[in-house]
PDB file of N, CA and C in Angstrom:
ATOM      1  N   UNK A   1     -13.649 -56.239  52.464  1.00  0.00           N
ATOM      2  CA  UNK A   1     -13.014 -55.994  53.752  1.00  0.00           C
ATOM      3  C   UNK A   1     -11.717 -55.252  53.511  1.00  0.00           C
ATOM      4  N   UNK A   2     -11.434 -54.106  54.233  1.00  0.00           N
ATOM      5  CA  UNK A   2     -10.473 -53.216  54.321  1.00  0.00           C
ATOM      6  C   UNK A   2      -9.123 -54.027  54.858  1.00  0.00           C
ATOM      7  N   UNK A   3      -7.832 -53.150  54.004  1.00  0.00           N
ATOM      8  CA  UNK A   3      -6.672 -53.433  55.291  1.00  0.00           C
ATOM      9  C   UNK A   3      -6.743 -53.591  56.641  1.00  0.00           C
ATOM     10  N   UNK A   4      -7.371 -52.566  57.535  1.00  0.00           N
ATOM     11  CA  UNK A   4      -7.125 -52.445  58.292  1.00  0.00           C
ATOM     12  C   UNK A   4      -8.309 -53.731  59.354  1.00  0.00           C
ATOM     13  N   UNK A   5      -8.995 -54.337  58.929  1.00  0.00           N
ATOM     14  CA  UNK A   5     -10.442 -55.251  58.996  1.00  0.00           C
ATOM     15  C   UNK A   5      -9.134 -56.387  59.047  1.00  0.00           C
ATOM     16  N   UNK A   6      -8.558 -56.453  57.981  1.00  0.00           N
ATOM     17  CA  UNK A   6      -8.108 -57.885  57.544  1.00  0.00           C
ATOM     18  C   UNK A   6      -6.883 -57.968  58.075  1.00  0.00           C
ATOM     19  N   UNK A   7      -6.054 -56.550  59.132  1.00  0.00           N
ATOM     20  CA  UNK A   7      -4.715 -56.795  60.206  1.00  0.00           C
ATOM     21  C   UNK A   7      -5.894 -57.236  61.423  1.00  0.00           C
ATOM     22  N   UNK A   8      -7.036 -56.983  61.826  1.00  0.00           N
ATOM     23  CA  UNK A   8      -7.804 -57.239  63.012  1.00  0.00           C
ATOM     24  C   UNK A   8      -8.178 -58.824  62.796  1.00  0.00           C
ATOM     25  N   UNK A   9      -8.931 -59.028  61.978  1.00  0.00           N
ATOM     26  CA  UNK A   9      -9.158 -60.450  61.650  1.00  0.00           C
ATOM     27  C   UNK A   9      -7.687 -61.278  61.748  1.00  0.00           C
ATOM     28  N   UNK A  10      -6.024 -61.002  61.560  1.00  0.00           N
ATOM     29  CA  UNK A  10      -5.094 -61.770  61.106  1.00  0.00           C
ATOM     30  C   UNK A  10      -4.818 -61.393  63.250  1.00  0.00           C
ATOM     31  N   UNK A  11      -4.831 -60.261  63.737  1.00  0.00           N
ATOM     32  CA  UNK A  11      -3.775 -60.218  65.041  1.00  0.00           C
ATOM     33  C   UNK A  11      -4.991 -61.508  66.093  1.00  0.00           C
ATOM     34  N   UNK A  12      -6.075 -61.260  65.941  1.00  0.00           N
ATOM     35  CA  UNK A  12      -6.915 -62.276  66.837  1.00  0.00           C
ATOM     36  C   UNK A  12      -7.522 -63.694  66.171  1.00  0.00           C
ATOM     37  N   UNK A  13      -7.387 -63.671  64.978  1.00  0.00           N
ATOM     38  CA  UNK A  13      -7.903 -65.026  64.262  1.00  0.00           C
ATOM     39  C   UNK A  13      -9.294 -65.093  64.031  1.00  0.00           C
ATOM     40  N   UNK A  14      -9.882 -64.268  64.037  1.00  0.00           N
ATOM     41  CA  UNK A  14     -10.957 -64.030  63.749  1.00  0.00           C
ATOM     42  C   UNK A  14     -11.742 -62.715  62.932  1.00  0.00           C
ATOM     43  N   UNK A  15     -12.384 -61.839  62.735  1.00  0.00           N
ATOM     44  CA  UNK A  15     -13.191 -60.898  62.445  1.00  0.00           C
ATOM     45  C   UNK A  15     -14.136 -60.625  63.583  1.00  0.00           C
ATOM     46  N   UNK A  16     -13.570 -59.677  64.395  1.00  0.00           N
ATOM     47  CA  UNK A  16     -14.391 -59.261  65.493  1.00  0.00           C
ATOM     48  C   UNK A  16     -15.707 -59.223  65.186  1.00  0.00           C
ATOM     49  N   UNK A  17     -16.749 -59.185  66.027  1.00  0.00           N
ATOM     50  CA  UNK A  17     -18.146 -58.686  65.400  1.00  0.00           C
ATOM     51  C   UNK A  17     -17.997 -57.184  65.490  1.00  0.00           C
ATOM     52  N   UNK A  18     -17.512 -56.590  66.498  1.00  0.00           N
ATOM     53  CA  UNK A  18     -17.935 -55.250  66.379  1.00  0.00           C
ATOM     54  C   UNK A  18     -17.366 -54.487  64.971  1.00  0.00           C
ATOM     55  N   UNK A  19     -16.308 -55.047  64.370  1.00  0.00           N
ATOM     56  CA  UNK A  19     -16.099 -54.575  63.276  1.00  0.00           C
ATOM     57  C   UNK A  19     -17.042 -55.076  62.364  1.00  0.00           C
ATOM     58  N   UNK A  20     -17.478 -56.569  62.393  1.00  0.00           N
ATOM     59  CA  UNK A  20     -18.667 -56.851  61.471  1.00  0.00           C
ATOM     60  C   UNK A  20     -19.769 -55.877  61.302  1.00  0.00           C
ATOM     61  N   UNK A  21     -20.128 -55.245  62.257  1.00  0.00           N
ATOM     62  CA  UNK A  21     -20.926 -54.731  62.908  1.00  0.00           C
ATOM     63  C   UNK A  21     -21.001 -53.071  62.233  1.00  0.00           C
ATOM     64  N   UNK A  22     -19.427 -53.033  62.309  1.00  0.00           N
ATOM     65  CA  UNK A  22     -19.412 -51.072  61.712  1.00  0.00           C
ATOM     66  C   UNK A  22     -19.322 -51.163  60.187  1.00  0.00           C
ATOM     67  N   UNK A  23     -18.596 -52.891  59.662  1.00  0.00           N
ATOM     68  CA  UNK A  23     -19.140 -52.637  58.271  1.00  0.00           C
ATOM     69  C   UNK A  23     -20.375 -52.131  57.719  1.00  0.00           C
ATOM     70  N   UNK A  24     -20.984 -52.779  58.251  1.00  0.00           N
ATOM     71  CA  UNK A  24     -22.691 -52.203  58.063  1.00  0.00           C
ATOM     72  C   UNK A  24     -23.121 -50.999  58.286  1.00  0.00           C
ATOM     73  N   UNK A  25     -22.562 -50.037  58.734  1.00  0.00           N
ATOM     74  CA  UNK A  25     -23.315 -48.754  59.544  1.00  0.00           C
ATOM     75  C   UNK A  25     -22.126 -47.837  58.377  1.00  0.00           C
ATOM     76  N   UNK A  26     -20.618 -48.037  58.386  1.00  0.00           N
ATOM     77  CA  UNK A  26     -20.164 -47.448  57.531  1.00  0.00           C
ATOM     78  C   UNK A  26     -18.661 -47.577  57.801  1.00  0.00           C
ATOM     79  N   UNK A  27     -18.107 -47.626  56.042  1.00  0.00           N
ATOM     80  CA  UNK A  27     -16.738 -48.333  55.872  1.00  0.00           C
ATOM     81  C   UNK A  27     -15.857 -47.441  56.430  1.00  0.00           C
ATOM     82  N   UNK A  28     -16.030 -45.961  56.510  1.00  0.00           N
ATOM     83  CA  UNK A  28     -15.076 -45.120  57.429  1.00  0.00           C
ATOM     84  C   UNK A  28     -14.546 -45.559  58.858  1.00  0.00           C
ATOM     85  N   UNK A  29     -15.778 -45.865  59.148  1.00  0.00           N
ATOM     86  CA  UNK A  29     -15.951 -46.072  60.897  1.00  0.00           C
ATOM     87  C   UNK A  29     -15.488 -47.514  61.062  1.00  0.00           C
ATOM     88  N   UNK A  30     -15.706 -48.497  60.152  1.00  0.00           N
ATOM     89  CA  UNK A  30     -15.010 -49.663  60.335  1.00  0.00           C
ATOM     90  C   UNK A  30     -13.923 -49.903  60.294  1.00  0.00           C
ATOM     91  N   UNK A  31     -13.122 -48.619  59.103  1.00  0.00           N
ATOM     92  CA  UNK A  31     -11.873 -49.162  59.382  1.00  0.00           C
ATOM     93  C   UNK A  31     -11.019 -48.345  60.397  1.00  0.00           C
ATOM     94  N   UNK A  32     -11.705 -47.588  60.602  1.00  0.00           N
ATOM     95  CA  UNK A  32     -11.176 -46.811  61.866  1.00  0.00           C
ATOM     96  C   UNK A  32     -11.551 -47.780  63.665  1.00  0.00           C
ATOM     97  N   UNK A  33     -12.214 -48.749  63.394  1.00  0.00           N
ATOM     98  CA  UNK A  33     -12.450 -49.288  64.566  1.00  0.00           C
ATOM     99  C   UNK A  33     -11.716 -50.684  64.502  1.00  0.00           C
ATOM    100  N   UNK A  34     -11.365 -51.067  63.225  1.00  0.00           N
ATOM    101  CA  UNK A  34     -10.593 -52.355  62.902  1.00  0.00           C
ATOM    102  C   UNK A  34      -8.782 -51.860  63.245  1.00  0.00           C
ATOM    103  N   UNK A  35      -8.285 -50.332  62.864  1.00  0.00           N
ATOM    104  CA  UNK A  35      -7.447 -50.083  63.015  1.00  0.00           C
ATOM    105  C   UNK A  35      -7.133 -49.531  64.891  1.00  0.00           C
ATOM    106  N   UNK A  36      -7.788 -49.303  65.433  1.00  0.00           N
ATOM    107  CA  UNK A  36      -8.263 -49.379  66.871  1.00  0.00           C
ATOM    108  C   UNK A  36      -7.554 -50.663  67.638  1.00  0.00           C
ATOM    109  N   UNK A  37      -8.281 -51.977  67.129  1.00  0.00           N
ATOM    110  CA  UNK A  37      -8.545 -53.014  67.514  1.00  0.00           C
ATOM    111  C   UNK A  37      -6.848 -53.390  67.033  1.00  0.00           C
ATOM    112  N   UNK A  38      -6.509 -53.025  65.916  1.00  0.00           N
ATOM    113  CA  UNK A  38      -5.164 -54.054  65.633  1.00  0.00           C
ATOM    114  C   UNK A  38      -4.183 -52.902  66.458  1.00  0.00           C
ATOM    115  N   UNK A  39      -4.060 -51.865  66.868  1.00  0.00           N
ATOM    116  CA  UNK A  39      -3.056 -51.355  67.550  1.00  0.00           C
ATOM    117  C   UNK A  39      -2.971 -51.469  69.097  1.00  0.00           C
ATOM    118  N   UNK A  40      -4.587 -52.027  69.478  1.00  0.00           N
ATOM    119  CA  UNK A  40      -4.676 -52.796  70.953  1.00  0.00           C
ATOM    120  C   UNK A  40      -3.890 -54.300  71.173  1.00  0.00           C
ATOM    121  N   UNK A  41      -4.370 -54.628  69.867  1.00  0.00           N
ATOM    122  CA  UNK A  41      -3.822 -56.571  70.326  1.00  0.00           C
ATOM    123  C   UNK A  41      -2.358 -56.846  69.388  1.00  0.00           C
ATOM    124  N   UNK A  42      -2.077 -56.357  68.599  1.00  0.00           N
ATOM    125  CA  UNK A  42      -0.841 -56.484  68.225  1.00  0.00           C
ATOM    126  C   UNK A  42       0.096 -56.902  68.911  1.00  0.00           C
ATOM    127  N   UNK A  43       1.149 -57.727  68.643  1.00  0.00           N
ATOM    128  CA  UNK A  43       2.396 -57.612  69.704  1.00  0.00           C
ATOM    129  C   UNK A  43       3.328 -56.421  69.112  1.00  0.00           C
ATOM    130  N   UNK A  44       4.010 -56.510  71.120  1.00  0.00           N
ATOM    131  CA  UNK A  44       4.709 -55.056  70.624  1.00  0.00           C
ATOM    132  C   UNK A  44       6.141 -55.759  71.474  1.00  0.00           C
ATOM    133  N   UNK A  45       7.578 -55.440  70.921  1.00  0.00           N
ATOM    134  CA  UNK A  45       8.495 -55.581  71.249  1.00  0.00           C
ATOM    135  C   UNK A  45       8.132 -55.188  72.819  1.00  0.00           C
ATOM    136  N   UNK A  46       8.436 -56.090  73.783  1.00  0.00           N
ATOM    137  CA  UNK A  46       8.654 -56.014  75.320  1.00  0.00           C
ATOM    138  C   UNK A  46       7.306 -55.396  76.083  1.00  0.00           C
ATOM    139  N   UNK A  47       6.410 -55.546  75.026  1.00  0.00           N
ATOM    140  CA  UNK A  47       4.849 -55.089  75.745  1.00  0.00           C
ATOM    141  C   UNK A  47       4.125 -56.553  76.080  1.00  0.00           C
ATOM    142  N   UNK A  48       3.340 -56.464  76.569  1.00  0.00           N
ATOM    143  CA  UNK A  48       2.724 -57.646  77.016  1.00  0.00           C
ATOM    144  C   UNK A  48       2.236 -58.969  76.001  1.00  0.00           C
ATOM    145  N   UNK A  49       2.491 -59.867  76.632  1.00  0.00           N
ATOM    146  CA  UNK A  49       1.692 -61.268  76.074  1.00  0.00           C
ATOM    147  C   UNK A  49       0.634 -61.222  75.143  1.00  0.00           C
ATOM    148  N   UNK A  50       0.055 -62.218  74.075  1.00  0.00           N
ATOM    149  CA  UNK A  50      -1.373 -61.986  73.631  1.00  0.00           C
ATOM    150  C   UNK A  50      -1.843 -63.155  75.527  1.00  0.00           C
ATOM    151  N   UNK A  51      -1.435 -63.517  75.582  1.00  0.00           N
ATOM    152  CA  UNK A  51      -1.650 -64.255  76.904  1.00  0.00           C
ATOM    153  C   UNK A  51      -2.331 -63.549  77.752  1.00  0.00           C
ATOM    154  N   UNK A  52      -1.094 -62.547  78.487  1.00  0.00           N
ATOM    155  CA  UNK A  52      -1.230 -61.621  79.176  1.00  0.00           C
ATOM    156  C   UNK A  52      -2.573 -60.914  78.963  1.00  0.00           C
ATOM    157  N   UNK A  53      -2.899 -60.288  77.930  1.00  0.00           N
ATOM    158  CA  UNK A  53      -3.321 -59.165  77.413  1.00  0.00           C
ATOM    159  C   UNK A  53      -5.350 -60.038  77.675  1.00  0.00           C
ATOM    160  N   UNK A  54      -4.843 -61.114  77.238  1.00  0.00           N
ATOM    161  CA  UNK A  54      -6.573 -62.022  77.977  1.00  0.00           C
ATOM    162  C   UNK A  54      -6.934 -62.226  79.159  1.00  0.00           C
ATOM    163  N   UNK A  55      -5.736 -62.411  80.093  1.00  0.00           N
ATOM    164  CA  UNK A  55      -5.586 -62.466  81.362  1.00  0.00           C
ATOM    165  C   UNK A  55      -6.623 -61.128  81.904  1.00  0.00           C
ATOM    166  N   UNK A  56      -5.776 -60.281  81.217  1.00  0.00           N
ATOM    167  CA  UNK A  56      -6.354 -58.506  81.779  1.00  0.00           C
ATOM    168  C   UNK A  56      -7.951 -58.450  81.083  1.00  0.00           C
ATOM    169  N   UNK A  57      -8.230 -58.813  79.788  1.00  0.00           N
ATOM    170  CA  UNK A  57      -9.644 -58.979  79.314  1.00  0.00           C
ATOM    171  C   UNK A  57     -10.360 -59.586  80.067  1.00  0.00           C
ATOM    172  N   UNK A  58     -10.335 -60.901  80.754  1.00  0.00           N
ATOM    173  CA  UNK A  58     -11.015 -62.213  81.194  1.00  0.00           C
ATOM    174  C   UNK A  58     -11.168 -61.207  82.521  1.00  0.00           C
ATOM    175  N   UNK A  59     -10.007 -60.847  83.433  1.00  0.00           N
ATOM    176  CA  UNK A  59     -10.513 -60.327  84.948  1.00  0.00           C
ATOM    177  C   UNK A  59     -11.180 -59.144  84.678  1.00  0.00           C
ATOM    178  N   UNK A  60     -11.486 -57.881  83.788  1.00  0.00           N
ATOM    179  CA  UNK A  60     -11.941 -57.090  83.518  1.00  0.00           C
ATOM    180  C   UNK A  60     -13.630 -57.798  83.283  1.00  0.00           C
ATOM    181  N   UNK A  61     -14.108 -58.633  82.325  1.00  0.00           N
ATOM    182  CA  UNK A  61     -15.123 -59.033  81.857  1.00  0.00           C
ATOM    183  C   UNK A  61     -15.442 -59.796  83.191  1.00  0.00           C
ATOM    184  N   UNK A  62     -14.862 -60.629  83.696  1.00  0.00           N
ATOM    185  CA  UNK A  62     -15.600 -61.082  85.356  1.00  0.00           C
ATOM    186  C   UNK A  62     -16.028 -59.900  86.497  1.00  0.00           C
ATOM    187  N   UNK A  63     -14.883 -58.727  86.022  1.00  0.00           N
ATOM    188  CA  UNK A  63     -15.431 -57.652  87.212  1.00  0.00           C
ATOM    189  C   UNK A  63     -16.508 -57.120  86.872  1.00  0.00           C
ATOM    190  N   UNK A  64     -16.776 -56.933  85.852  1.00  0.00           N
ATOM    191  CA  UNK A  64     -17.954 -56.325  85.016  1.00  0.00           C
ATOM    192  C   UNK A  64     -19.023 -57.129  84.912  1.00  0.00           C
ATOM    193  N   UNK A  65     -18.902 -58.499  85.825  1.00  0.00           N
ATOM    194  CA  UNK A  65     -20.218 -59.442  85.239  1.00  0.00           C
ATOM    195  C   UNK A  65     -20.983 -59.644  84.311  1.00  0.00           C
ATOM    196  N   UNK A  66     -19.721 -59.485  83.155  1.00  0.00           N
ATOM    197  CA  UNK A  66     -20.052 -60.282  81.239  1.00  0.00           C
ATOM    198  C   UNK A  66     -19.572 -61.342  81.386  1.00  0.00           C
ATOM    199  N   UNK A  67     -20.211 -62.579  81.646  1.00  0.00           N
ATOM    200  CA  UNK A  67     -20.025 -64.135  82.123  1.00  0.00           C
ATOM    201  C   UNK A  67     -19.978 -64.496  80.634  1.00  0.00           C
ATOM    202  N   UNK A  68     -20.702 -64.147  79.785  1.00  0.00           N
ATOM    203  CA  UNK A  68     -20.610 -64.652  78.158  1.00  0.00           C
ATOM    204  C   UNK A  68     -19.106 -64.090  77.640  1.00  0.00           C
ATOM    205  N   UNK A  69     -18.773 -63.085  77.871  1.00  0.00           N
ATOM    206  CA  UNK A  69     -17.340 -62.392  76.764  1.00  0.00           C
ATOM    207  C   UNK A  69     -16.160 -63.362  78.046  1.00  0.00           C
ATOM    208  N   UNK A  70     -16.448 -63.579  79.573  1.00  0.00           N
ATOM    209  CA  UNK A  70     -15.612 -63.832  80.141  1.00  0.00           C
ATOM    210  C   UNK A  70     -15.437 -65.568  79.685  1.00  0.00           C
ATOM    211  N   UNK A  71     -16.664 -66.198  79.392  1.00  0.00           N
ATOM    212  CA  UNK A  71     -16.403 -67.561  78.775  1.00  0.00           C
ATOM    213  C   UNK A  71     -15.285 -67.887  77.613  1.00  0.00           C
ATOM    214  N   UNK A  72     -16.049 -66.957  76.609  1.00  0.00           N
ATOM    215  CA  UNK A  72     -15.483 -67.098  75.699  1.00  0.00           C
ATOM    216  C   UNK A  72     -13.895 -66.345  75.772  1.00  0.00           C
ATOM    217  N   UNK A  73     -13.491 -65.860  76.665  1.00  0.00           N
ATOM    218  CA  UNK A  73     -11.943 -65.650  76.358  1.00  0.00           C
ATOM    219  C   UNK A  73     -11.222 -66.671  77.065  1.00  0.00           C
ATOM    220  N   UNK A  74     -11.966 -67.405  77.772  1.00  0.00           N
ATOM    221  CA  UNK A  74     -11.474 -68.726  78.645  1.00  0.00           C
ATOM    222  C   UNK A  74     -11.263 -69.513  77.069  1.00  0.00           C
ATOM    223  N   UNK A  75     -11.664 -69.644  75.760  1.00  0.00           N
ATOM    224  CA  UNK A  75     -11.231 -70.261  75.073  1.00  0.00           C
ATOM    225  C   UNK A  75      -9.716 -69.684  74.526  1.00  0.00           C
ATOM    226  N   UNK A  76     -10.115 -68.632  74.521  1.00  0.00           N
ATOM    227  CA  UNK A  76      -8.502 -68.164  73.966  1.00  0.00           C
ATOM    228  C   UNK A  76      -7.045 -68.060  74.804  1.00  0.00           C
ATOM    229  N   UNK A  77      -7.429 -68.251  75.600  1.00  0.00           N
ATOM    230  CA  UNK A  77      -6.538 -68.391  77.169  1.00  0.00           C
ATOM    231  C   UNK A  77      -6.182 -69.589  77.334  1.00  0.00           C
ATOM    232  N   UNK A  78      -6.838 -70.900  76.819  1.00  0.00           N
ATOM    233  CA  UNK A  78      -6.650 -72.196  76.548  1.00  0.00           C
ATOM    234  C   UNK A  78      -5.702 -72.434  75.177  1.00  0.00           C
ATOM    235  N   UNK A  79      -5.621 -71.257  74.245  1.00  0.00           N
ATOM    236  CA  UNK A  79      -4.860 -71.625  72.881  1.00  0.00           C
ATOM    237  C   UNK A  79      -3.361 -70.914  73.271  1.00  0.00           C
ATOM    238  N   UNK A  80      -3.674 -69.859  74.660  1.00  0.00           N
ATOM    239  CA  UNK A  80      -2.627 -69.008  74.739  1.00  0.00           C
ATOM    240  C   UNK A  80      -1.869 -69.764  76.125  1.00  0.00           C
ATOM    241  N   UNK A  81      -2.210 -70.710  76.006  1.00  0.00           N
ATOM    242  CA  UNK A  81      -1.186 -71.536  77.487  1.00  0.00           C
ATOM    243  C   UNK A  81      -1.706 -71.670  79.001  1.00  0.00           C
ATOM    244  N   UNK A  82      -2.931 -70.669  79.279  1.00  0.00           N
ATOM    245  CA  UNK A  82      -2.592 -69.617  80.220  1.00  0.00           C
ATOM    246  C   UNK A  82      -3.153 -70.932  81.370  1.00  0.00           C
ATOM    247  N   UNK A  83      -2.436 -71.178  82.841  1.00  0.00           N
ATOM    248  CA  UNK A  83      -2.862 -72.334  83.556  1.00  0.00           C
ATOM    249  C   UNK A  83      -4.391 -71.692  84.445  1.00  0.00           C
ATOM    250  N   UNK A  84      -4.782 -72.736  85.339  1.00  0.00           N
ATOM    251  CA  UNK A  84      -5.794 -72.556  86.042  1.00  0.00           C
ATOM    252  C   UNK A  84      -5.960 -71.942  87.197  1.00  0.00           C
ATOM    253  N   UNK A  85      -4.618 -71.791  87.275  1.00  0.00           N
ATOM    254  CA  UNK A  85      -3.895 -70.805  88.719  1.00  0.00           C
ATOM    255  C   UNK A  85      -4.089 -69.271  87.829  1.00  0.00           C
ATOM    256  N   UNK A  86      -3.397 -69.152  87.076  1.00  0.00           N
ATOM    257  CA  UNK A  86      -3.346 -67.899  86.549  1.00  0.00           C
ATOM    258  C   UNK A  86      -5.019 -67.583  86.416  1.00  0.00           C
ATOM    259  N   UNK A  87      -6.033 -68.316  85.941  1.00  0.00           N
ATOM    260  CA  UNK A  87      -7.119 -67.954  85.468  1.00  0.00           C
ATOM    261  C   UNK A  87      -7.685 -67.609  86.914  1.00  0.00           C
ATOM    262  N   UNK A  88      -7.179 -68.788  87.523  1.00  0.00           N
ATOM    263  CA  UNK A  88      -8.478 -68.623  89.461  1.00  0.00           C
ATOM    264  C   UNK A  88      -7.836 -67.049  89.812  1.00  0.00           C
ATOM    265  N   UNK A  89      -6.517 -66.347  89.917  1.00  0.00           N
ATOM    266  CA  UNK A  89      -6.313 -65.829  90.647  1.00  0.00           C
ATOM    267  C   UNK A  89      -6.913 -64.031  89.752  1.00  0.00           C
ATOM    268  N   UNK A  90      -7.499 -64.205  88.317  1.00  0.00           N
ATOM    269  CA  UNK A  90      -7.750 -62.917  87.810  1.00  0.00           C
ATOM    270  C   UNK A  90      -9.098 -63.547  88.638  1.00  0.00           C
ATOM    271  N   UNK A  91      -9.922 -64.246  88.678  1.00  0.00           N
ATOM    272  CA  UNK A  91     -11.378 -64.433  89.010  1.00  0.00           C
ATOM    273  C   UNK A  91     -11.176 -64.109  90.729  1.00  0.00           C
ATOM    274  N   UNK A  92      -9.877 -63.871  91.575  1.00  0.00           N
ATOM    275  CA  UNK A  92      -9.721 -63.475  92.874  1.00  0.00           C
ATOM    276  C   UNK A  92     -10.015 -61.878  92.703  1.00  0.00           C
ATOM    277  N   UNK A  93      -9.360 -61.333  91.922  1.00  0.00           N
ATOM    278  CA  UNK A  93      -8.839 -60.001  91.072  1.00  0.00           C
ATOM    279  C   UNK A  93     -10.287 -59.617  90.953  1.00  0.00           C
ATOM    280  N   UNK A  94     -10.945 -60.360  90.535  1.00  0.00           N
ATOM    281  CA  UNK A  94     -12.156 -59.967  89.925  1.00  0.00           C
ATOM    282  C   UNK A  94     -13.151 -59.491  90.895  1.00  0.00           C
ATOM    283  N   UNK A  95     -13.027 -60.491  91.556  1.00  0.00           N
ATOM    284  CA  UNK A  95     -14.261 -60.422  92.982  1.00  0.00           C
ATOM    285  C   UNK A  95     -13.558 -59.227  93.916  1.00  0.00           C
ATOM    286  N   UNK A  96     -12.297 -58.893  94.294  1.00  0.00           N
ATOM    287  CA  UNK A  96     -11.850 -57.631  95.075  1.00  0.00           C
ATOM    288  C   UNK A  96     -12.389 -56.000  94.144  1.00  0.00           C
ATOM    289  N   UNK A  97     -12.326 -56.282  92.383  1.00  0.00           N
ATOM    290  CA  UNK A  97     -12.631 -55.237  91.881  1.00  0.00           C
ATOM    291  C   UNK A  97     -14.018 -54.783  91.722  1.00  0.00           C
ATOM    292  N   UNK A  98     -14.593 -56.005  91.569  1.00  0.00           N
ATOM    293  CA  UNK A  98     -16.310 -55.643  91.132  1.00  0.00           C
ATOM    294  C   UNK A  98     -16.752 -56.136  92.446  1.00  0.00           C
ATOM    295  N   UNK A  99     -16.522 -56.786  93.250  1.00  0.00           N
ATOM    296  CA  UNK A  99     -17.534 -56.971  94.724  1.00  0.00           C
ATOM    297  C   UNK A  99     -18.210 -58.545  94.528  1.00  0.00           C
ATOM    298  N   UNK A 100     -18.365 -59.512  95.708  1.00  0.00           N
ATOM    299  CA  UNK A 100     -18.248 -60.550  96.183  1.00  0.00           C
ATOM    300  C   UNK A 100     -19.637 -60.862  95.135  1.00  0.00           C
ATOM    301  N   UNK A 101     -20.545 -60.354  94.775  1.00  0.00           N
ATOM    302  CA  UNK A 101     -21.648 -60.099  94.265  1.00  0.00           C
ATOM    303  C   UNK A 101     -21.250 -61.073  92.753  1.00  0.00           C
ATOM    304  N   UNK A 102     -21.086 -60.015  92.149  1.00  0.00           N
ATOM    305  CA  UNK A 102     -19.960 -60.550  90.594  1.00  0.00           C
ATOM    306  C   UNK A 102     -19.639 -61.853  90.251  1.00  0.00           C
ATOM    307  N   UNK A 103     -19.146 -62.070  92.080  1.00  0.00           N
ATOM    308  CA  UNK A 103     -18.293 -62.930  91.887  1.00  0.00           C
ATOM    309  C   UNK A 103     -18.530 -64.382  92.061  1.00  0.00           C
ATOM    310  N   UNK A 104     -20.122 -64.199  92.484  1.00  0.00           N
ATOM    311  CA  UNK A 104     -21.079 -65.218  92.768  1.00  0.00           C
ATOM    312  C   UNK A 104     -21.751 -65.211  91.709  1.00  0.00           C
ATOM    313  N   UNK A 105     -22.236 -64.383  90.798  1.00  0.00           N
ATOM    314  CA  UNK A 105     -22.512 -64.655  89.663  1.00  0.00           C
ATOM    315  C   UNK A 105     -22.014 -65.432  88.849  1.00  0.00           C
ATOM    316  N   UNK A 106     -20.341 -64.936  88.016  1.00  0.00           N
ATOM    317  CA  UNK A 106     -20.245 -64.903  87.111  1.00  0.00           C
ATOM    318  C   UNK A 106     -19.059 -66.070  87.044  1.00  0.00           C
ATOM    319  N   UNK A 107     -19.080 -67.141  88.329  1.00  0.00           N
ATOM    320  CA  UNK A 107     -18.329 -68.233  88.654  1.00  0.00           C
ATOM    321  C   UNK A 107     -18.909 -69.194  88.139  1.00  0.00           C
ATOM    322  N   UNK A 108     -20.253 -69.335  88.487  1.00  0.00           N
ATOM    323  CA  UNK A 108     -20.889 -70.925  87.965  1.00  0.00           C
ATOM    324  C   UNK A 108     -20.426 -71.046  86.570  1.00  0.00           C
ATOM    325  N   UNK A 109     -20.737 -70.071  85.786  1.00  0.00           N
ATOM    326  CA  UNK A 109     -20.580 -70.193  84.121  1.00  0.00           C
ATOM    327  C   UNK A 109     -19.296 -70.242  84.062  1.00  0.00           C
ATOM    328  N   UNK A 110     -18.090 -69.929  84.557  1.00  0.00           N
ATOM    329  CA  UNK A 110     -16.503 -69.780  84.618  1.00  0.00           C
ATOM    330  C   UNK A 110     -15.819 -70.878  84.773  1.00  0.00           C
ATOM    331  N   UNK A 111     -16.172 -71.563  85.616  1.00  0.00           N
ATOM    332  CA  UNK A 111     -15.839 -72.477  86.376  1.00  0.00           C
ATOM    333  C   UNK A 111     -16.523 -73.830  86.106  1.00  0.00           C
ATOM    334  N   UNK A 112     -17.712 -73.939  85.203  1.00  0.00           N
ATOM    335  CA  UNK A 112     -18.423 -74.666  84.045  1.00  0.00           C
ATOM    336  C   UNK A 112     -17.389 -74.927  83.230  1.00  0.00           C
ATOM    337  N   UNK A 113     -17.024 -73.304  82.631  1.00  0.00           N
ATOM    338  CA  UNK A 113     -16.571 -73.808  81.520  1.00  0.00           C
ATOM    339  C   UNK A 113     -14.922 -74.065  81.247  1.00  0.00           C
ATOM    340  N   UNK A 114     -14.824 -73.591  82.646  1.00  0.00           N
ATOM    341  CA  UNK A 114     -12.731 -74.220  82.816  1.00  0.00           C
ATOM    342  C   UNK A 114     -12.784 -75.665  82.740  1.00  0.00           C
ATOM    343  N   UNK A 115     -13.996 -76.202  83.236  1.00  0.00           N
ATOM    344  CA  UNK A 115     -13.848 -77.404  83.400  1.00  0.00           C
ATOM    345  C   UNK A 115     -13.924 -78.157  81.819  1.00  0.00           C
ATOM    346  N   UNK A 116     -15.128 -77.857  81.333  1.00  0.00           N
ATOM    347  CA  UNK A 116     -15.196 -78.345  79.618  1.00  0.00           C
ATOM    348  C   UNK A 116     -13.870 -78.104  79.125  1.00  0.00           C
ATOM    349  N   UNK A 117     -12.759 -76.916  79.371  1.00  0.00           N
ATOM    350  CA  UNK A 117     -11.877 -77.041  78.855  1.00  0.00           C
ATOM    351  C   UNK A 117     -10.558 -77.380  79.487  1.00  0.00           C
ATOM    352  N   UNK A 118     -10.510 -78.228  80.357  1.00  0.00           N
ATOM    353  CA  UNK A 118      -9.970 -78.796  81.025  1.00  0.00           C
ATOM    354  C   UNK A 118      -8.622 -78.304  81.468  1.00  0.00           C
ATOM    355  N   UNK A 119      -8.782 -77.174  82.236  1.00  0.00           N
ATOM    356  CA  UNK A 119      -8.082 -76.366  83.023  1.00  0.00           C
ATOM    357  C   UNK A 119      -7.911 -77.128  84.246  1.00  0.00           C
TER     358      UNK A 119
END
């Protein structure tokens, strides 16, 4: 695993898959997509929250009706503080951007899983 793999794996705590993913296809492209990834989530003097920055992921992935990527950042939003007000009102955000549709979808699983994590 490259530098730039192992600042992506250190800024989110993990090893993205999609970089897992370009290891395999080719080490150019991985570390060009690992170095991508760490200049998105990094903190930056007076730029946004890692908080924040899930907030904007989580209502993006509900507008888009990805109920799986929107679950799972409900875990990281739980390590990053973020309350249940803040979470209901991107899932308001959500349903004005993607349409009432979305928003009937991609609630049951949301709202499942605020609860398991006791939002």
């Amino acid at each position: 695993m490259g530098t730039n793999a192992d600042n992506g794996k250190e800024v989110k705590g993990f090893l993205p898959r999609s970089i897992r993913y370009a290891q395999d296809i080719n080490e150019d492209f991985s570390e060009a997509l690992a170095s991508f990834y760490t200049a998105v989530w990094e903190d930056r003097e007076d730029g946004l929250s890692m908080k924040e920055k899930h907030l904007l992921v989580f209502s993006i992935a509900c507008s888009n009706n990805n109920s799986e990527s929107a679950v799972k950042i409900l875990e990281r939003l739980k390590k990053f503080g973020a309350t249940r007000t803040e979470i209901t009102d991107c899932m308001m955000i959500a349903a004005w951007t993607g349409g009432i549709q979305n928003f009937t979808d991609f609630s049951r699983q949301v709202l499942k899983q605020m609860d398991k994590l006791e939002f």
